[in-house]
PDB file of N, CA and C in Angstrom:
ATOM      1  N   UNK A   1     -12.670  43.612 -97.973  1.00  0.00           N
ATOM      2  CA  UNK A   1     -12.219  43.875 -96.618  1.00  0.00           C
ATOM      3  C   UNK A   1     -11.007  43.002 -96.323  1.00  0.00           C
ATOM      4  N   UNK A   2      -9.852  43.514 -95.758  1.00  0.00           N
ATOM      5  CA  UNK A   2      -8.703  42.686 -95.797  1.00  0.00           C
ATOM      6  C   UNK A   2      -8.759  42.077 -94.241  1.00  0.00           C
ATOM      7  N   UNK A   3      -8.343  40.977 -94.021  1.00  0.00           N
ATOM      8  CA  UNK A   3      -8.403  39.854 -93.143  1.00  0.00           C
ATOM      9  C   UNK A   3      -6.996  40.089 -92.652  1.00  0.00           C
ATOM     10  N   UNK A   4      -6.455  40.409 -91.132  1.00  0.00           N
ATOM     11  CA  UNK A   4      -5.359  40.072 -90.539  1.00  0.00           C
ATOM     12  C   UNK A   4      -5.600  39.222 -89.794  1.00  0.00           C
ATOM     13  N   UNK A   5      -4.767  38.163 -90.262  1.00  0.00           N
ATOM     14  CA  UNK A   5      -4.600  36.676 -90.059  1.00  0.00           C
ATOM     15  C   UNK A   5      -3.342  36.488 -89.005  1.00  0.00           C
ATOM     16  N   UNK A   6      -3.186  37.082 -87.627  1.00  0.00           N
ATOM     17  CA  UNK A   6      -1.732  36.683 -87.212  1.00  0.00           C
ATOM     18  C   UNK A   6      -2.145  35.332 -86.076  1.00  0.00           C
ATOM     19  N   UNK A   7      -1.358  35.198 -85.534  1.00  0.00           N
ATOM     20  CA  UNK A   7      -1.540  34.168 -84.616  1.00  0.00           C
ATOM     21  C   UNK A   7      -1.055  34.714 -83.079  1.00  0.00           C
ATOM     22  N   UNK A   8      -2.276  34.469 -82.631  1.00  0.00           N
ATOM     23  CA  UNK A   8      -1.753  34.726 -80.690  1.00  0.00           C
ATOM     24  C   UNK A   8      -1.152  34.123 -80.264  1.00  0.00           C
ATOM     25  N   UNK A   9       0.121  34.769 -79.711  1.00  0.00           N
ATOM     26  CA  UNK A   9       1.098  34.334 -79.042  1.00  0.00           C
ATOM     27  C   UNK A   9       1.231  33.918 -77.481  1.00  0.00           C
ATOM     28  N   UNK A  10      -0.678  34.206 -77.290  1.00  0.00           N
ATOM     29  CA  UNK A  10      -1.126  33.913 -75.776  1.00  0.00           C
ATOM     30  C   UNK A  10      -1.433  32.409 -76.082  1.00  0.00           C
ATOM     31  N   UNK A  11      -0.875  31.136 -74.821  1.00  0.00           N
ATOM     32  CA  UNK A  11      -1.303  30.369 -74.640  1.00  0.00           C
ATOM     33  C   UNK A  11      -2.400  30.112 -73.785  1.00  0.00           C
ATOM     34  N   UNK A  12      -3.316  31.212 -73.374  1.00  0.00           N
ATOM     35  CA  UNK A  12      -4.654  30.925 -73.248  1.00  0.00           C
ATOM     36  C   UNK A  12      -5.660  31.716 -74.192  1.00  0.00           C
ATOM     37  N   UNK A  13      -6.804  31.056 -74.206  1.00  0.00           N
ATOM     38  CA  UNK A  13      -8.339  32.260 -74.810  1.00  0.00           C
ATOM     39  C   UNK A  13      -9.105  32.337 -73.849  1.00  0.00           C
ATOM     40  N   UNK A  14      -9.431  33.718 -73.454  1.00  0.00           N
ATOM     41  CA  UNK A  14     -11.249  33.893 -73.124  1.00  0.00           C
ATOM     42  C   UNK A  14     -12.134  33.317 -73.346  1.00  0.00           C
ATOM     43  N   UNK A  15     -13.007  32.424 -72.241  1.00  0.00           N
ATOM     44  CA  UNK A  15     -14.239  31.715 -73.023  1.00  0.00           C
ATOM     45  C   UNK A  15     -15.367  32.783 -72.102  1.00  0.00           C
ATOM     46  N   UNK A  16     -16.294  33.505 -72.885  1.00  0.00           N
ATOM     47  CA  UNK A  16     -17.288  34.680 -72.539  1.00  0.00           C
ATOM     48  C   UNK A  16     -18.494  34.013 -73.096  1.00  0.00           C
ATOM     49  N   UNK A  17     -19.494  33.936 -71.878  1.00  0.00           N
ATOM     50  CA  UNK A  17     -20.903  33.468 -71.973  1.00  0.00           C
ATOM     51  C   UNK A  17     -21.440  34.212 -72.545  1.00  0.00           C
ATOM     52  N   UNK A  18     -22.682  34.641 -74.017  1.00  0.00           N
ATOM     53  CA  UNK A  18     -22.951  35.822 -74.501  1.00  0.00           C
ATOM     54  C   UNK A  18     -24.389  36.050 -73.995  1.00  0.00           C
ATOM     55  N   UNK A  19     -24.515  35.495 -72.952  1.00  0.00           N
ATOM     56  CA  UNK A  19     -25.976  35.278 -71.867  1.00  0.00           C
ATOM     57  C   UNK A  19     -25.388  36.199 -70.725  1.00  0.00           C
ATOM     58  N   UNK A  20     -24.622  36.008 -69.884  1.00  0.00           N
ATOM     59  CA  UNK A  20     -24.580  35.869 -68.510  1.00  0.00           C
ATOM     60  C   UNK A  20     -23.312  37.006 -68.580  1.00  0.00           C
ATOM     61  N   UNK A  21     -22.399  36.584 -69.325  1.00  0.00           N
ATOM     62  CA  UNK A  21     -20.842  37.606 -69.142  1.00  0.00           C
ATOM     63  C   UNK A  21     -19.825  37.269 -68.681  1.00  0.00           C
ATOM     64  N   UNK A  22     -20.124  36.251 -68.091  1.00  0.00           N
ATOM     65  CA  UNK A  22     -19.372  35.219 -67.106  1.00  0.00           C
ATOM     66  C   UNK A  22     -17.932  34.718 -68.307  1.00  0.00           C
ATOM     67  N   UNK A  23     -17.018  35.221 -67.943  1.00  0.00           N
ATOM     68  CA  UNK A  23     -15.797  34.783 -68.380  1.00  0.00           C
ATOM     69  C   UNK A  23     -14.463  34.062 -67.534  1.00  0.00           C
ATOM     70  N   UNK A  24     -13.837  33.250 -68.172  1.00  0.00           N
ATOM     71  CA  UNK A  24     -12.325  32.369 -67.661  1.00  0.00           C
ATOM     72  C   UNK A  24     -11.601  32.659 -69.150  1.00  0.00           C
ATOM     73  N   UNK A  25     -10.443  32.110 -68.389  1.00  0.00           N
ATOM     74  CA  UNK A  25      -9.074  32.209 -69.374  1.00  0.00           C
ATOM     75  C   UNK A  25      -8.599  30.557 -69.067  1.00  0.00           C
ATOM     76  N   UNK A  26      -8.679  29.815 -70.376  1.00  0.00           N
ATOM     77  CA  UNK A  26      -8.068  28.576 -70.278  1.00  0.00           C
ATOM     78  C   UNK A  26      -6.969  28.116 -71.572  1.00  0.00           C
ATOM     79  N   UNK A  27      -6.525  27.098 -71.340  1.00  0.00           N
ATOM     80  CA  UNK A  27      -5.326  26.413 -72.299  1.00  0.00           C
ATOM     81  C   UNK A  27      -6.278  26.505 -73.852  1.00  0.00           C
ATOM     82  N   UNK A  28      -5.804  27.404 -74.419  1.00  0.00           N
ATOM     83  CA  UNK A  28      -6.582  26.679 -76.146  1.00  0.00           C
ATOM     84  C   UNK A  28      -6.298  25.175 -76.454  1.00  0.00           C
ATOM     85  N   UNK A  29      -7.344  25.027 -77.149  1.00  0.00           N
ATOM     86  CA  UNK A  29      -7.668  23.428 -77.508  1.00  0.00           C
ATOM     87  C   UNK A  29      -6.730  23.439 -79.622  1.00  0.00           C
ATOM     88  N   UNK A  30      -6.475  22.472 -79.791  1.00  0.00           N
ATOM     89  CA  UNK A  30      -5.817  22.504 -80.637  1.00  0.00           C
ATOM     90  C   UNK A  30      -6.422  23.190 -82.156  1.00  0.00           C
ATOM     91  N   UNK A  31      -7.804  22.870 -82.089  1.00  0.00           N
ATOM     92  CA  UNK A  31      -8.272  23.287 -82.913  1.00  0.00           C
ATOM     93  C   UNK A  31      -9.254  24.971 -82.971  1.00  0.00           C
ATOM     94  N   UNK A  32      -8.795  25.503 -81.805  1.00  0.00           N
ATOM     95  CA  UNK A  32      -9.549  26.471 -81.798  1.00  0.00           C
ATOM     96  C   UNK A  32      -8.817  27.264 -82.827  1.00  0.00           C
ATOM     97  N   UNK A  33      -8.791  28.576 -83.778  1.00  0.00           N
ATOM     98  CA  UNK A  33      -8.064  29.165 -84.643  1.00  0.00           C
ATOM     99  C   UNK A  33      -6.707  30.469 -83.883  1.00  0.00           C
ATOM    100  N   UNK A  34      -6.025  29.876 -85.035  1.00  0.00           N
ATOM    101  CA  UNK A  34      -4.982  30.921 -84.197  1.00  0.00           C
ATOM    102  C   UNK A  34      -5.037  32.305 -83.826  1.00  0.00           C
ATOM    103  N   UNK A  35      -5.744  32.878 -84.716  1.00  0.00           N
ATOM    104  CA  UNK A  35      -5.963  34.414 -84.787  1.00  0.00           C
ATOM    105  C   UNK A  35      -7.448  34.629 -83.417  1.00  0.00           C
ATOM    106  N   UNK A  36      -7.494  34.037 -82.665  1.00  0.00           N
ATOM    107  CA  UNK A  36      -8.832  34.170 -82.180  1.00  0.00           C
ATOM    108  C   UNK A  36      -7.803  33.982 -80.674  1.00  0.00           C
ATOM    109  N   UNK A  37      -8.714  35.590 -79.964  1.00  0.00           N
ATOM    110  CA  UNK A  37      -8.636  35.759 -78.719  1.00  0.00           C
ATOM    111  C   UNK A  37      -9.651  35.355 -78.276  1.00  0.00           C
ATOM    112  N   UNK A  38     -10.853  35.271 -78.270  1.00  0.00           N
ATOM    113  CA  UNK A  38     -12.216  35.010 -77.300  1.00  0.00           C
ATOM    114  C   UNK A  38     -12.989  34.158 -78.187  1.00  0.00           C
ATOM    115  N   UNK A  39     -13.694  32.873 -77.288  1.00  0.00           N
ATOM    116  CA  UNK A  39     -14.264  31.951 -78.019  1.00  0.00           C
ATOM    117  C   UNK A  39     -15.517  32.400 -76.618  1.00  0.00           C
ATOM    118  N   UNK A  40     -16.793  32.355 -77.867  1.00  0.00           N
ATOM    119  CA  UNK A  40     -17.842  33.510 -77.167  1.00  0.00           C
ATOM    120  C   UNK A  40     -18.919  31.496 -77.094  1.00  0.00           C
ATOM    121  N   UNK A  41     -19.291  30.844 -75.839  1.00  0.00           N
ATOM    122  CA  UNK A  41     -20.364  29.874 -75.595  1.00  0.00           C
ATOM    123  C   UNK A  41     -20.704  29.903 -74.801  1.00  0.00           C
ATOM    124  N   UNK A  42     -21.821  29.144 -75.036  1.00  0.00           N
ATOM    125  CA  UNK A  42     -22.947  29.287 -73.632  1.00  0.00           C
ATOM    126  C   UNK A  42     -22.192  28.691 -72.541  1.00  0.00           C
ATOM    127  N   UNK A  43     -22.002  28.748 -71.065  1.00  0.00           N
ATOM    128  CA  UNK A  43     -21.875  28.534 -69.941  1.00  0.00           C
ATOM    129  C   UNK A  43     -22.866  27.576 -69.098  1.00  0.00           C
ATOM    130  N   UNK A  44     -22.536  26.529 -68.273  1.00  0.00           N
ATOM    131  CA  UNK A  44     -23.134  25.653 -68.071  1.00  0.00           C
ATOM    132  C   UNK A  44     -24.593  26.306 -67.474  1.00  0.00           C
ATOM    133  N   UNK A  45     -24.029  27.141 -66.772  1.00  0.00           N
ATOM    134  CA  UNK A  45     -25.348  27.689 -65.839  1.00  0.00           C
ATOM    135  C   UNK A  45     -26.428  28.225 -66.783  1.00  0.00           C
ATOM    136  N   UNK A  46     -26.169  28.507 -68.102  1.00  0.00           N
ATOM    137  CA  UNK A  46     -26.978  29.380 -68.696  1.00  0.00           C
ATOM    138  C   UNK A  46     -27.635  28.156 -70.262  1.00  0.00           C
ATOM    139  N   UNK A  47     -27.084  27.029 -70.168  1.00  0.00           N
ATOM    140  CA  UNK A  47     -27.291  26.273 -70.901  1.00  0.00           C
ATOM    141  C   UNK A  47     -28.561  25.866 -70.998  1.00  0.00           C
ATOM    142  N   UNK A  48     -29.376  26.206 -71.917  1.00  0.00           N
ATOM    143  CA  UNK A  48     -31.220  25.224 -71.850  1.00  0.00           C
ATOM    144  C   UNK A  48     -31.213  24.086 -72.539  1.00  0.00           C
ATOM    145  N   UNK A  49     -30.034  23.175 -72.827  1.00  0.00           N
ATOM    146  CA  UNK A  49     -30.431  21.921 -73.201  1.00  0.00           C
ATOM    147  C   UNK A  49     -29.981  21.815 -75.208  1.00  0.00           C
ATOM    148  N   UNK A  50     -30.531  22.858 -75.814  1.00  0.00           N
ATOM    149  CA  UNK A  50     -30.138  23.526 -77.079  1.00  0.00           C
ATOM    150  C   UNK A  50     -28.786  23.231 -77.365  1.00  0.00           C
ATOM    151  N   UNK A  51     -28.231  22.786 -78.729  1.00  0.00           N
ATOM    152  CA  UNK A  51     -27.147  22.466 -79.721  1.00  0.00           C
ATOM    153  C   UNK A  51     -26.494  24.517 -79.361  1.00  0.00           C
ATOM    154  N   UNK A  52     -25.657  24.573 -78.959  1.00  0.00           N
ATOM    155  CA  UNK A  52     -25.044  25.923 -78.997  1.00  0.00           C
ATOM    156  C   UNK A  52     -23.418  26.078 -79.690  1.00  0.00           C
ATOM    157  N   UNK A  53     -23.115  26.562 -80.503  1.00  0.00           N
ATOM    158  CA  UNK A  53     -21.840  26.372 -81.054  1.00  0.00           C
ATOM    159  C   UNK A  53     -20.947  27.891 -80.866  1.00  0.00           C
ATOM    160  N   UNK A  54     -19.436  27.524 -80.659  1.00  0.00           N
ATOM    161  CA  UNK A  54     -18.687  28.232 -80.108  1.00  0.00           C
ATOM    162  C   UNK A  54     -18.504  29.539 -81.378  1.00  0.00           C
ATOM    163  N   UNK A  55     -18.612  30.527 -81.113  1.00  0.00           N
ATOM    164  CA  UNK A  55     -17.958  31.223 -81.781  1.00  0.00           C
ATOM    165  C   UNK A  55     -16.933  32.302 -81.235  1.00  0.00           C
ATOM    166  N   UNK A  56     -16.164  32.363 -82.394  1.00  0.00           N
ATOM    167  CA  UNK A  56     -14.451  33.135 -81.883  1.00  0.00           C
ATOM    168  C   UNK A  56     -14.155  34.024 -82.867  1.00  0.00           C
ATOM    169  N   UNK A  57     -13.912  35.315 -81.983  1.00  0.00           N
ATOM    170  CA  UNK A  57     -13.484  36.577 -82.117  1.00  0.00           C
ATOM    171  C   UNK A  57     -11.804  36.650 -81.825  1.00  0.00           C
ATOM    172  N   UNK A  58     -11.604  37.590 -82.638  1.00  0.00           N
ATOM    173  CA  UNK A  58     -10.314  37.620 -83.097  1.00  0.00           C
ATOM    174  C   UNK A  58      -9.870  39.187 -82.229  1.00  0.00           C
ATOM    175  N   UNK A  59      -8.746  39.931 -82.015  1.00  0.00           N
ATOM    176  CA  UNK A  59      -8.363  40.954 -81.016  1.00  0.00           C
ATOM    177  C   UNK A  59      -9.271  42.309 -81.599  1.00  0.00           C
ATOM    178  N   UNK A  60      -9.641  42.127 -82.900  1.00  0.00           N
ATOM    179  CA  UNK A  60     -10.510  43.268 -83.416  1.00  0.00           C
ATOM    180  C   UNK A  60     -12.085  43.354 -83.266  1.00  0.00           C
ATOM    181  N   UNK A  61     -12.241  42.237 -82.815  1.00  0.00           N
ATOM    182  CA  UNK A  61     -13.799  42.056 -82.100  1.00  0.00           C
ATOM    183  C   UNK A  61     -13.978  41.525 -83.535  1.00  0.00           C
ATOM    184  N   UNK A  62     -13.728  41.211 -84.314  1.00  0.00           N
ATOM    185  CA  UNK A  62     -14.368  40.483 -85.434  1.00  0.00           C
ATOM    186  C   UNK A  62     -14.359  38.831 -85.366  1.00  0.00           C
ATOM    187  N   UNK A  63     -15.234  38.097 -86.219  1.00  0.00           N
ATOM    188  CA  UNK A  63     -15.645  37.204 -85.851  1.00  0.00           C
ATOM    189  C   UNK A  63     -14.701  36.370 -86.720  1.00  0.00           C
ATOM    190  N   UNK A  64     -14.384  35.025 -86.491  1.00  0.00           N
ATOM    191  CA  UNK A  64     -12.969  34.364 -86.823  1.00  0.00           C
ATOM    192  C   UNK A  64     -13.734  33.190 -87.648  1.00  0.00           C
ATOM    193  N   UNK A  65     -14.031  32.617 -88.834  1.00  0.00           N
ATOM    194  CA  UNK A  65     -14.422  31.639 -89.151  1.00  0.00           C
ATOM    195  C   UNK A  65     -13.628  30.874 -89.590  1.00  0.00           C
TER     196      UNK A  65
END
């Protein structure tokens, strides 16, 4: 499966709660990946305390590792 690797030229990402739906648009952090539009984490309100780690989708809905 071939991987398009470009880089967003948006200086913000989507952060989308995959609980609640609840989404913002903020400054990417340096290390988030370039090819990644939406970084999918839990939201404070929806947080139970649990280790939750960000994951990021890229403009094809595929997942960015």
């Amino acid at each position: 499966m071939a991987v398009n690797r470009y880089k967003s030229l948006d200086p913000l990402i989507e952060l989308r709660c995959p609980d609640c739906g609840e989404t913002m648009r903020t400054a990417r952090l340096d290390d988030d990946p370039p090819e990644a539009t939406v970084c999918e984490i839990i939201c404070p309100d929806c947080d139970d305390g649990d280790f939750h780690a960000a994951r990021f989708i890229d403009r094809y809905g595929n997942e960015v590792r």
